[in-house]
C-alpha atoms as a PDB file:
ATOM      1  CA  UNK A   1      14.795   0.577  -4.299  1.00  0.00           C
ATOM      2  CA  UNK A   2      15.369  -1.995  -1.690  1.00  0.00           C
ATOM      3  CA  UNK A   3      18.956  -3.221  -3.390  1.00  0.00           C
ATOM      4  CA  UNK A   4      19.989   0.690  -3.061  1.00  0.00           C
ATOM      5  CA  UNK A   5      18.665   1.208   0.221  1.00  0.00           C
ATOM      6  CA  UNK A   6      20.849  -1.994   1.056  1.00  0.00           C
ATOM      7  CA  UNK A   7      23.959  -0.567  -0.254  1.00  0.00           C
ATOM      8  CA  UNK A   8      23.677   2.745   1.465  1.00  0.00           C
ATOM      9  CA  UNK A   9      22.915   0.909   5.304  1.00  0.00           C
ATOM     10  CA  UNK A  10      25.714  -1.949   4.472  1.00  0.00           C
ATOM     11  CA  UNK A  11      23.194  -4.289   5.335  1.00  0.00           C
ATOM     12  CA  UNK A  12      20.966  -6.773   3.754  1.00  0.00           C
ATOM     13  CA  UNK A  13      17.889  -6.704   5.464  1.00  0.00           C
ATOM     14  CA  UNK A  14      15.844  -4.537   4.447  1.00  0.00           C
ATOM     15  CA  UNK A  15      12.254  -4.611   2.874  1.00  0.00           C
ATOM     16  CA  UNK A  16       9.308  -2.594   2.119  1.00  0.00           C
ATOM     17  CA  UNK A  17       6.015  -2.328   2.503  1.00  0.00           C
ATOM     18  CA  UNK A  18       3.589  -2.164  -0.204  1.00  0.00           C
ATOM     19  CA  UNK A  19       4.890  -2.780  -4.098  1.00  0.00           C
ATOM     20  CA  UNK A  20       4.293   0.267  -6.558  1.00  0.00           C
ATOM     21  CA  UNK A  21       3.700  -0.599 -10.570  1.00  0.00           C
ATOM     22  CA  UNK A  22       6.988  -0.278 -12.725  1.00  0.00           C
ATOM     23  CA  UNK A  23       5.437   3.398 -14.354  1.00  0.00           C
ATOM     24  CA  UNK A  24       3.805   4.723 -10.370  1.00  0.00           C
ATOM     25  CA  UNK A  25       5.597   7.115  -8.379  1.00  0.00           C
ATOM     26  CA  UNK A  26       5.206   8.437  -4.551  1.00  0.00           C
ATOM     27  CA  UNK A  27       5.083   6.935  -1.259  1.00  0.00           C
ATOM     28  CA  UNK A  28       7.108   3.517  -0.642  1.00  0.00           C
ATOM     29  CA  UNK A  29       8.159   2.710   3.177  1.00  0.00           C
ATOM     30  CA  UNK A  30      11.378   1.249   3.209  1.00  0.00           C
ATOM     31  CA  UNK A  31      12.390  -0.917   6.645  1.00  0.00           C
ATOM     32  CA  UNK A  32      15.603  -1.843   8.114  1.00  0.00           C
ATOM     33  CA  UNK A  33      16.495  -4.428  10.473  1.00  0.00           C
ATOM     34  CA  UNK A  34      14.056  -5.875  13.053  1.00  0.00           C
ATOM     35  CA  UNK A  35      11.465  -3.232  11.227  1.00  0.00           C
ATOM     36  CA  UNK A  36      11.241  -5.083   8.468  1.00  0.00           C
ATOM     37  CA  UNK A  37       8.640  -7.281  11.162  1.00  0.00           C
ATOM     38  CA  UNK A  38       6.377  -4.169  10.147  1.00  0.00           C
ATOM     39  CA  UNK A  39       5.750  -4.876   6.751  1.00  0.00           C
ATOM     40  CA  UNK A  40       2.413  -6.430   6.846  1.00  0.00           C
ATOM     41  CA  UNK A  41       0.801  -4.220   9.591  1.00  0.00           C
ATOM     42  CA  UNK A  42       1.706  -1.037   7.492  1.00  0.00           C
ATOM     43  CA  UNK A  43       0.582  -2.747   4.005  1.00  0.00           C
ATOM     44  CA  UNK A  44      -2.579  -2.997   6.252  1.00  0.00           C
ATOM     45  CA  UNK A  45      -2.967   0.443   6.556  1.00  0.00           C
ATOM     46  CA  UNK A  46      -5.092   2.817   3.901  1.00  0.00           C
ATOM     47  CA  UNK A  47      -3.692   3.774   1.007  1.00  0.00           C
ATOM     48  CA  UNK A  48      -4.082   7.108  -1.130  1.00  0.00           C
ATOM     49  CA  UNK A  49      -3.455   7.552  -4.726  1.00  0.00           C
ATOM     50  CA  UNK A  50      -3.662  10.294  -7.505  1.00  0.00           C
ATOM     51  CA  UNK A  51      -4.507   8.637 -10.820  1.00  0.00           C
ATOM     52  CA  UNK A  52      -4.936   9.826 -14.449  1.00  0.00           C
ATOM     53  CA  UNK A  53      -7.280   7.503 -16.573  1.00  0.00           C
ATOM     54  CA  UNK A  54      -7.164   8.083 -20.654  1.00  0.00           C
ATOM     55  CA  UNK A  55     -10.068   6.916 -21.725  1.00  0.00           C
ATOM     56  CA  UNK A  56     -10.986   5.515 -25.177  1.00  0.00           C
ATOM     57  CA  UNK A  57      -8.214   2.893 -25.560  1.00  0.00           C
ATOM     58  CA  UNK A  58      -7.933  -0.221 -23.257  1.00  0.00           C
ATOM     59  CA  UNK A  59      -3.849  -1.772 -23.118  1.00  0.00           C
ATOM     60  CA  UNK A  60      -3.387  -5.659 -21.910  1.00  0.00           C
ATOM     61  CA  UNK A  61      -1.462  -4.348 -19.165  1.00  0.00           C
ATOM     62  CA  UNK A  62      -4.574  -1.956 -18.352  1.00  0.00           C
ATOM     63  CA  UNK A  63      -1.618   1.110 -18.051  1.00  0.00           C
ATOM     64  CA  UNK A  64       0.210   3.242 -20.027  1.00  0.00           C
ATOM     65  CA  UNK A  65       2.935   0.830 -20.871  1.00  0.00           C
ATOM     66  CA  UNK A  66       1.290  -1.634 -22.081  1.00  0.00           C
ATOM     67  CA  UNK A  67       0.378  -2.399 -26.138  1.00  0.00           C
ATOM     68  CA  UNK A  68      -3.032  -0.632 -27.001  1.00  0.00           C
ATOM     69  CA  UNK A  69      -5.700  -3.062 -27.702  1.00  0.00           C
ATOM     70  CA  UNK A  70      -9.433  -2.000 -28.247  1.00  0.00           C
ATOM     71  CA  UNK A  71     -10.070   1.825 -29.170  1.00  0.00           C
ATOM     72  CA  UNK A  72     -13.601   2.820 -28.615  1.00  0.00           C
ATOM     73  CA  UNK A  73     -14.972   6.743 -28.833  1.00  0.00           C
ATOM     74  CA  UNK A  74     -15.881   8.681 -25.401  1.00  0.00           C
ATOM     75  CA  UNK A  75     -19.292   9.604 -25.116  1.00  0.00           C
ATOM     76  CA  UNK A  76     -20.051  13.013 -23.737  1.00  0.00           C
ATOM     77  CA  UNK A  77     -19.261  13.254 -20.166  1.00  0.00           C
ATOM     78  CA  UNK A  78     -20.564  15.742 -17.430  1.00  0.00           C
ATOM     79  CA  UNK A  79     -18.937  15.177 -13.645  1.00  0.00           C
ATOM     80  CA  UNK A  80     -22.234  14.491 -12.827  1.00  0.00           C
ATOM     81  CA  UNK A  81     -22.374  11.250 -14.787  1.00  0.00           C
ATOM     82  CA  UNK A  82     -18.711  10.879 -13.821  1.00  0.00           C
ATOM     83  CA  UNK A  83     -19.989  10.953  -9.888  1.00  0.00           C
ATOM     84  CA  UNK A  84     -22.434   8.472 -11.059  1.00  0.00           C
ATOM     85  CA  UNK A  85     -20.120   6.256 -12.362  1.00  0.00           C
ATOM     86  CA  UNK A  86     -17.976   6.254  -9.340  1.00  0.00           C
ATOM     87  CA  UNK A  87     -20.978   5.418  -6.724  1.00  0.00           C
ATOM     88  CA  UNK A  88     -20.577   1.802  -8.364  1.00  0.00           C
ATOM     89  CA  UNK A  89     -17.077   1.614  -7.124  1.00  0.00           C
ATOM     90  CA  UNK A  90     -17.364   3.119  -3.584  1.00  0.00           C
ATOM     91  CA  UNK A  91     -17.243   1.165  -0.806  1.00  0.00           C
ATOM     92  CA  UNK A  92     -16.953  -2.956  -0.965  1.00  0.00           C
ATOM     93  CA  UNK A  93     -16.437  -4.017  -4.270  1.00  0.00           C
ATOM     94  CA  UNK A  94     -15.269  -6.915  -6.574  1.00  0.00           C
ATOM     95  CA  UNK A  95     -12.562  -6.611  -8.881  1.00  0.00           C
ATOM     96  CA  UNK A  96     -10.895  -8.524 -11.785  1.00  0.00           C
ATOM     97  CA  UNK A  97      -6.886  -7.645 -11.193  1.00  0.00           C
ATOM     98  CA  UNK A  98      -4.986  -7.279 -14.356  1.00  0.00           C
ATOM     99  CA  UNK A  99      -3.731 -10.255 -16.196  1.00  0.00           C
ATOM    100  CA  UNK A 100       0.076  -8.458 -15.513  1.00  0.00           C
ATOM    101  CA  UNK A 101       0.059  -8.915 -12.285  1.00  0.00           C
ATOM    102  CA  UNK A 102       2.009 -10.692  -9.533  1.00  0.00           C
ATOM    103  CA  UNK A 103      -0.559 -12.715  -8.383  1.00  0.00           C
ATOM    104  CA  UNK A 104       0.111 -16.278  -9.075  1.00  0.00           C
ATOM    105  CA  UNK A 105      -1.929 -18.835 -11.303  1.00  0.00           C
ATOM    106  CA  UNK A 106      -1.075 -22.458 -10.938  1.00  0.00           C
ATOM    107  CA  UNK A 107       2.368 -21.510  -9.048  1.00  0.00           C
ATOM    108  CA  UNK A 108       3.394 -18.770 -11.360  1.00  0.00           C
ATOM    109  CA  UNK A 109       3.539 -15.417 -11.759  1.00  0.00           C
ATOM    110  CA  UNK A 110       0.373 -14.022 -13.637  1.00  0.00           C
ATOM    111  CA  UNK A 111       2.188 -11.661 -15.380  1.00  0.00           C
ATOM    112  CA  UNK A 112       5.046 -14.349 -16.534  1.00  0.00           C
ATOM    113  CA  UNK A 113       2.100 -16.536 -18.215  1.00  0.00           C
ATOM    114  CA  UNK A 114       0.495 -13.162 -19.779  1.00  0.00           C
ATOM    115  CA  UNK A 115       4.040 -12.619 -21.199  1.00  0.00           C
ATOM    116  CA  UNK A 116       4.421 -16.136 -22.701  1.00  0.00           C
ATOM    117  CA  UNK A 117       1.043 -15.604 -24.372  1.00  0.00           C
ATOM    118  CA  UNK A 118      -0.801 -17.679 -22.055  1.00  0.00           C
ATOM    119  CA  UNK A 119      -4.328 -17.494 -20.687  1.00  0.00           C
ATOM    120  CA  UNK A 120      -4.912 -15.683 -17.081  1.00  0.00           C
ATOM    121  CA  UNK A 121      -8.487 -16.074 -15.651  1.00  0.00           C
ATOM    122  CA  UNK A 122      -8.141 -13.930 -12.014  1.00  0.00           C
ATOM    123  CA  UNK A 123     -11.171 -14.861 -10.411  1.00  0.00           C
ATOM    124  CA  UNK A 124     -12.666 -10.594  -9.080  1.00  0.00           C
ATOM    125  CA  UNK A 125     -11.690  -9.953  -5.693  1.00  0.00           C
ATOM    126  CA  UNK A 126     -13.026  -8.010  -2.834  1.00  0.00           C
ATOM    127  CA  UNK A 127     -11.789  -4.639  -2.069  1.00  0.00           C
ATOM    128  CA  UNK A 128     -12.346  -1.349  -0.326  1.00  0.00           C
ATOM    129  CA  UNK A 129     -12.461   2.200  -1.638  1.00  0.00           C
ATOM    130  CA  UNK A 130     -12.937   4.181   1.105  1.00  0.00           C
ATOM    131  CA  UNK A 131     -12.891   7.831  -0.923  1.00  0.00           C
ATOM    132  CA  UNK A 132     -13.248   8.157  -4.842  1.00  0.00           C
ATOM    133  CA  UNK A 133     -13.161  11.717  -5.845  1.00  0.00           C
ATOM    134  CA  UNK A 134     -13.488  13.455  -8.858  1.00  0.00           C
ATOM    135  CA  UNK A 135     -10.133  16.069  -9.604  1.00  0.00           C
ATOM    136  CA  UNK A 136     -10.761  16.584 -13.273  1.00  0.00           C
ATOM    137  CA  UNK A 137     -12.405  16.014 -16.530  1.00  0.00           C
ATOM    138  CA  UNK A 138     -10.301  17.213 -19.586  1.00  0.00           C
ATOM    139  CA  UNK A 139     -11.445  14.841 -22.356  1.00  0.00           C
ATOM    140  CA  UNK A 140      -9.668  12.308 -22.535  1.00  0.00           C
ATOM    141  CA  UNK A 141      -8.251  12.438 -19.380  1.00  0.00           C
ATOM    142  CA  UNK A 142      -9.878  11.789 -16.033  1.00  0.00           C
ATOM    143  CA  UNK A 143      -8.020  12.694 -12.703  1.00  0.00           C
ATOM    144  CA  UNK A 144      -9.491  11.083  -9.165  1.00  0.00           C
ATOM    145  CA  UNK A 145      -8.229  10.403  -5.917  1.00  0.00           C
ATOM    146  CA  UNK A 146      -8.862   6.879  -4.331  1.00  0.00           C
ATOM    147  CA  UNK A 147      -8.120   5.719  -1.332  1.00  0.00           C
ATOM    148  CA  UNK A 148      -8.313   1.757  -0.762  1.00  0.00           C
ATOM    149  CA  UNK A 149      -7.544  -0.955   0.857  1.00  0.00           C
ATOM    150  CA  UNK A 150      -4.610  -3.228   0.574  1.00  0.00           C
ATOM    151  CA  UNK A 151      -4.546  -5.575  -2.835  1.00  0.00           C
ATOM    152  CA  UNK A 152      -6.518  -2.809  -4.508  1.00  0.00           C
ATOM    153  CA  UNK A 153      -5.126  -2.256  -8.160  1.00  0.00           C
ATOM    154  CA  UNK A 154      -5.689   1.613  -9.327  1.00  0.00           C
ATOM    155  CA  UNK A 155      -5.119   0.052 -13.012  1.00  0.00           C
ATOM    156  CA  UNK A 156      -8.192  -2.057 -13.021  1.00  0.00           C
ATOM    157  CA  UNK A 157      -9.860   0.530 -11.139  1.00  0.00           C
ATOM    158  CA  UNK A 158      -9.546   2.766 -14.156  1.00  0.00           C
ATOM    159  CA  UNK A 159     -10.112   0.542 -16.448  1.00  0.00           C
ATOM    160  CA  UNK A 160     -13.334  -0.291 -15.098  1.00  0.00           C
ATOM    161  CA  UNK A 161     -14.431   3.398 -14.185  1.00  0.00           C
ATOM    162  CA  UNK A 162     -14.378   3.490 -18.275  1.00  0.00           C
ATOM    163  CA  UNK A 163     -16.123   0.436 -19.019  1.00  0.00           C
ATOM    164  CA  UNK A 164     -18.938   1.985 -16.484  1.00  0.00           C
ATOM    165  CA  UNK A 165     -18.705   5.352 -18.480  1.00  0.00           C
ATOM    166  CA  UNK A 166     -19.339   3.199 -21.834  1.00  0.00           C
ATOM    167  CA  UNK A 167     -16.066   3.131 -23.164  1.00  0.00           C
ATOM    168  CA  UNK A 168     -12.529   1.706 -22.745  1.00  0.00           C
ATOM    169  CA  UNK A 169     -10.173   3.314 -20.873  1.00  0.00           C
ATOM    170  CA  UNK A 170      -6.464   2.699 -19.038  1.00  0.00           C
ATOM    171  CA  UNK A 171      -3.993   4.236 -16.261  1.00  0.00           C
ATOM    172  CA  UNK A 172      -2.059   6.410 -17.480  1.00  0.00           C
ATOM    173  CA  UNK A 173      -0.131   7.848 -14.681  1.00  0.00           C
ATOM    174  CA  UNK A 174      -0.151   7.147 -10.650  1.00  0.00           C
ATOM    175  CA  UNK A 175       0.766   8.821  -7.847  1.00  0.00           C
ATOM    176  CA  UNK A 176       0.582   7.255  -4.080  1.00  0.00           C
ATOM    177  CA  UNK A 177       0.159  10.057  -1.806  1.00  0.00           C
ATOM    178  CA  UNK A 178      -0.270   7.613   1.646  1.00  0.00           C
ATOM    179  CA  UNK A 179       0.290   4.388   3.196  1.00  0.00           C
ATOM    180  CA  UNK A 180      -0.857   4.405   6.932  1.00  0.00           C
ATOM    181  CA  UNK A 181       0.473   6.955   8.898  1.00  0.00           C
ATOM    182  CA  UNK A 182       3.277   7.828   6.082  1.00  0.00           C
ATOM    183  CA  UNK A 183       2.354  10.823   3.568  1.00  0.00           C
ATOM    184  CA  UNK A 184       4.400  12.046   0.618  1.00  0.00           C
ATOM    185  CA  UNK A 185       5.161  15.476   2.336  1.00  0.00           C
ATOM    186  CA  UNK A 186       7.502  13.532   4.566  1.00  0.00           C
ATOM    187  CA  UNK A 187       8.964  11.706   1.800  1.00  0.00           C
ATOM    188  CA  UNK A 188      12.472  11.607   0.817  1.00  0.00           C
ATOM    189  CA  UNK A 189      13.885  10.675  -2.708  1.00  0.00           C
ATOM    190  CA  UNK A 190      16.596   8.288  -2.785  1.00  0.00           C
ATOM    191  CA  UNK A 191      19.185  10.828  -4.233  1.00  0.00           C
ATOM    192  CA  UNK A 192      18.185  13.317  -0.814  1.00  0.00           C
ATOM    193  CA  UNK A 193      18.774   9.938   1.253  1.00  0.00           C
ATOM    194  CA  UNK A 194      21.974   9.607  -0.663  1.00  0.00           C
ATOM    195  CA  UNK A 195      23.354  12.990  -0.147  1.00  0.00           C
ATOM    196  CA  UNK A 196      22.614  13.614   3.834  1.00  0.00           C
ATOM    197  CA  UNK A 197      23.053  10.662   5.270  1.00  0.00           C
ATOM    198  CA  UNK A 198      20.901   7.189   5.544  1.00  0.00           C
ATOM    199  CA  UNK A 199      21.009   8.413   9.759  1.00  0.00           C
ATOM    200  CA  UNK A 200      18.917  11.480   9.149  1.00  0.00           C
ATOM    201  CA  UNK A 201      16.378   9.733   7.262  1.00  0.00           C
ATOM    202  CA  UNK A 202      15.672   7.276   9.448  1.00  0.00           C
ATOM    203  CA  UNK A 203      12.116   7.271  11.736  1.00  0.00           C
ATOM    204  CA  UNK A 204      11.593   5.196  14.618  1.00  0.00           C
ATOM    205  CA  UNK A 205       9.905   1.990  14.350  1.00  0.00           C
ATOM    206  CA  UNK A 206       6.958   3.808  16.105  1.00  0.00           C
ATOM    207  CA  UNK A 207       5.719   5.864  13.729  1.00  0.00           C
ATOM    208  CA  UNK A 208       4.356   2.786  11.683  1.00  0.00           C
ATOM    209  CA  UNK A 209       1.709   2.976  14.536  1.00  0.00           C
ATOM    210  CA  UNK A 210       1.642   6.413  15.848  1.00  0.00           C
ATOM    211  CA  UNK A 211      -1.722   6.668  17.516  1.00  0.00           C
ATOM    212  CA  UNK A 212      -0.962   3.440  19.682  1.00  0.00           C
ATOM    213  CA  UNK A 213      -0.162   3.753  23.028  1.00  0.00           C
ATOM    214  CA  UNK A 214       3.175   2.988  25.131  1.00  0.00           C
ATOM    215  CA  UNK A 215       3.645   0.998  27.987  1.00  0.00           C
ATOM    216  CA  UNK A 216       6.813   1.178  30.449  1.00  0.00           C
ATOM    217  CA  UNK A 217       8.389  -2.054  31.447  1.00  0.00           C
ATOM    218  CA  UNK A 218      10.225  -3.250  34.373  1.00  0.00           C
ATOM    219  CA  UNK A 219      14.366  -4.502  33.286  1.00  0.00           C
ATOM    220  CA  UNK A 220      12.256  -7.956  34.119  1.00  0.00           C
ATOM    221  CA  UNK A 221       9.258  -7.689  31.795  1.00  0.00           C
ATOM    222  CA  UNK A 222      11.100  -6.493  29.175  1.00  0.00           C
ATOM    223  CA  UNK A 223      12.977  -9.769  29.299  1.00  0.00           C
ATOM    224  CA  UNK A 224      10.583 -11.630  29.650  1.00  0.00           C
ATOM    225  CA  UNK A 225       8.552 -10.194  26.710  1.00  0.00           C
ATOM    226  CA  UNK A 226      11.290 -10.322  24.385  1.00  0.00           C
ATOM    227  CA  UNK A 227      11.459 -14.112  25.256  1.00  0.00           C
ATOM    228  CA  UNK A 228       7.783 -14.768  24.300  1.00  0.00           C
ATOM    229  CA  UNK A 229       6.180 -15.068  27.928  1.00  0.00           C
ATOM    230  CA  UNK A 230       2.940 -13.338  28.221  1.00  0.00           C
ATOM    231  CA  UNK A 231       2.991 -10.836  31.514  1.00  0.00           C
ATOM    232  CA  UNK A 232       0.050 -10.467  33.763  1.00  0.00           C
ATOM    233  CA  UNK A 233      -2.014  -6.813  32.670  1.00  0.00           C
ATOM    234  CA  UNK A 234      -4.995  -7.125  34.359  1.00  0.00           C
ATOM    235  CA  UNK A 235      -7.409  -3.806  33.590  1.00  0.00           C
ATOM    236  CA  UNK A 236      -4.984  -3.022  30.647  1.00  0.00           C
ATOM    237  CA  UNK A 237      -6.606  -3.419  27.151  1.00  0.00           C
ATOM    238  CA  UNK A 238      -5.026  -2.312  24.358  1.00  0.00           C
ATOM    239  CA  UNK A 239      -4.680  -4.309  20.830  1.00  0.00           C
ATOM    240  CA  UNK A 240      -1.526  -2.617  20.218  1.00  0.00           C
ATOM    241  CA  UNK A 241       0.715  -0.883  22.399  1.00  0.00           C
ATOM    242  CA  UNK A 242       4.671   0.021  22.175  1.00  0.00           C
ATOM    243  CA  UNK A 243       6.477  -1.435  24.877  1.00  0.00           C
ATOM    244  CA  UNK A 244      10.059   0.152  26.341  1.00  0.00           C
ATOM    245  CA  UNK A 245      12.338  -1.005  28.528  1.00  0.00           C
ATOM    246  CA  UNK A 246      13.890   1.496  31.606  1.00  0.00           C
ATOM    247  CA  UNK A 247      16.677   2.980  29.277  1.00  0.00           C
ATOM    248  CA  UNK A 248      13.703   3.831  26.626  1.00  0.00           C
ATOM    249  CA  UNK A 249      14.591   0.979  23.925  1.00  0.00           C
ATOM    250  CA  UNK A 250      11.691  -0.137  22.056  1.00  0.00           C
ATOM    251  CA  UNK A 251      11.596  -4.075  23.395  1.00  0.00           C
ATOM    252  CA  UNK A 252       8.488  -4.841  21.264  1.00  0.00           C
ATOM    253  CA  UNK A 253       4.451  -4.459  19.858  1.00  0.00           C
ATOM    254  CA  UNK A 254       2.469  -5.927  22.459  1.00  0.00           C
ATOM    255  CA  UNK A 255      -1.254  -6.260  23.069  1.00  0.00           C
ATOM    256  CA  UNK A 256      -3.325  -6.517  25.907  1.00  0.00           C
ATOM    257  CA  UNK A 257      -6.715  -8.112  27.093  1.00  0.00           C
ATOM    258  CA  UNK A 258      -6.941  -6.886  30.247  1.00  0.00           C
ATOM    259  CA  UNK A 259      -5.880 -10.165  31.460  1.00  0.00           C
ATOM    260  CA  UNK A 260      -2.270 -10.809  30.067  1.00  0.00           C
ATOM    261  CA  UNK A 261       0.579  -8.839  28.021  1.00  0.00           C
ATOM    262  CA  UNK A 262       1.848 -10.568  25.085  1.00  0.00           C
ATOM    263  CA  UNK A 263       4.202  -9.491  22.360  1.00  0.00           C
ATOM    264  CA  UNK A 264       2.882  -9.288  18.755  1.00  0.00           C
ATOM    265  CA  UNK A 265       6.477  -8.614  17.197  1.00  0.00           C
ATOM    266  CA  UNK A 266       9.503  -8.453  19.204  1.00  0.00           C
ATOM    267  CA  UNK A 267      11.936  -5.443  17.847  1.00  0.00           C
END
């Protein structure tokens, strides 16, 4: 996406914020330019997800493209014992990411050593699930919505769900609905970008913080922000705040502690 994004704004920096699994669909923010500074503060933000688990087969990829491993039968489910399940995995939790994964184990690629038939031992990991909701039962397949915290994987998520359930169980289709502020009603497919124009598409660097509030700076503090030097803001508090110069150009994201005015990522 970010190679084809690159040919249609004739320029190579862009990036994006927040990887999706080869088989996921939905919501990827793609940055250009000095926005690209933006990457980690959105991939910060929560993220929402529709997810399909089939249960009663786990894969080694724990998704639906992976080679089936284990089968195992589904006992009889009520959402009540579904909404049981899920209380375990509300909240702060530990979890195992999937062996094919991009994390790296001893300076490679998990998912390269899981493809050369090697061992991967991923030590669990904490996460958040801020909202796990039930959206169906048709057996086999279980439908939920999560939404989570960064370095959450929705693959061993389901997986586990199953394991909880007493059976085996794998992703079988995904669907990322948010990331921050950015929802999948305002999302564009790459063919609509194509057609009408890169221009059109574009949103200002802004709205990867849209509640944040803006400060107006002098032609001088505007300099002098953009060249690292911290400004004097006594009474002003903010831990992130848009700053514009007098002609309304975005000079940077600044925070205050009602002392001094410093940049956080000049744009």
């Amino acid at each position: 996406m970010v190679a084809k994004v690159r040919g249609l704004a004739s320029q190579k920096r862009v990036g994006h914020a927040g990887t999706l699994d080869p088989m996921a669909e939905g919501v990827l923010p793609v940055l250009l330019g000095r926005a690209t500074r933006l990457a980690d503060l959105i991939q910060l933000g929560h993220k929402t997800y529709l997810a399909t688990a089939q249960l009663g087969a786990s894969t080694d990829t724990d998704d639906a493209e992976g080679a089936v491993g284990q089968s195992a039968a589904v006992p009889a489910l009520t959402p009540a014992l579904i909404e049981t399940a899920f209380d375990h995995f509300r909240g702060e939790i530990l979890q195992r990411p999937p062996q094919y994964s991009a994390l790296k184990v001893a300076g490679r690629r998990a998912y390269a050593v899981a493809r050369a038939g090697g061992e991967v031992d991923l030590a669990p990991r904490p996460v958040s699930v801020y909202s796990l909701r039930l959206l169906g039962w048709t057996p086999p397949e279980l439908t939920f919505e999560v939404t989570c915290s960064r370095g959450t994987y929705i693959r061993a998520l389901a997986r586990d769900i199953a394991v909880e359930l007493g059976t085996l169980g794998h992703l079988s289709a995904l669907v990322r609905t948010r990331v921050g502020p950015f929802g999948i009603a305002d999302a564009l497919t790459l063919d609509a970008v194509a057609a009408n124009g890169l221009e059109r598409a574009l949103l200002p660097a802004s709205c990867a913080l849209p509640a944040a509030p803006t400060f107006s700076a002098t032609a001088d503090m505007a300099l002098r922000l953009a060249h690292g030097q911290t400004l004097p803001a006594a009474g002003l508090c903010a831990e992130s705040l848009w700053v514009y110069d007098p002609v309304g150009r975005l000079v940077c994201l600044a925070t205050a502690d009602a002392t001094v005015l410093r940049s956080r990522l000049a744009l």
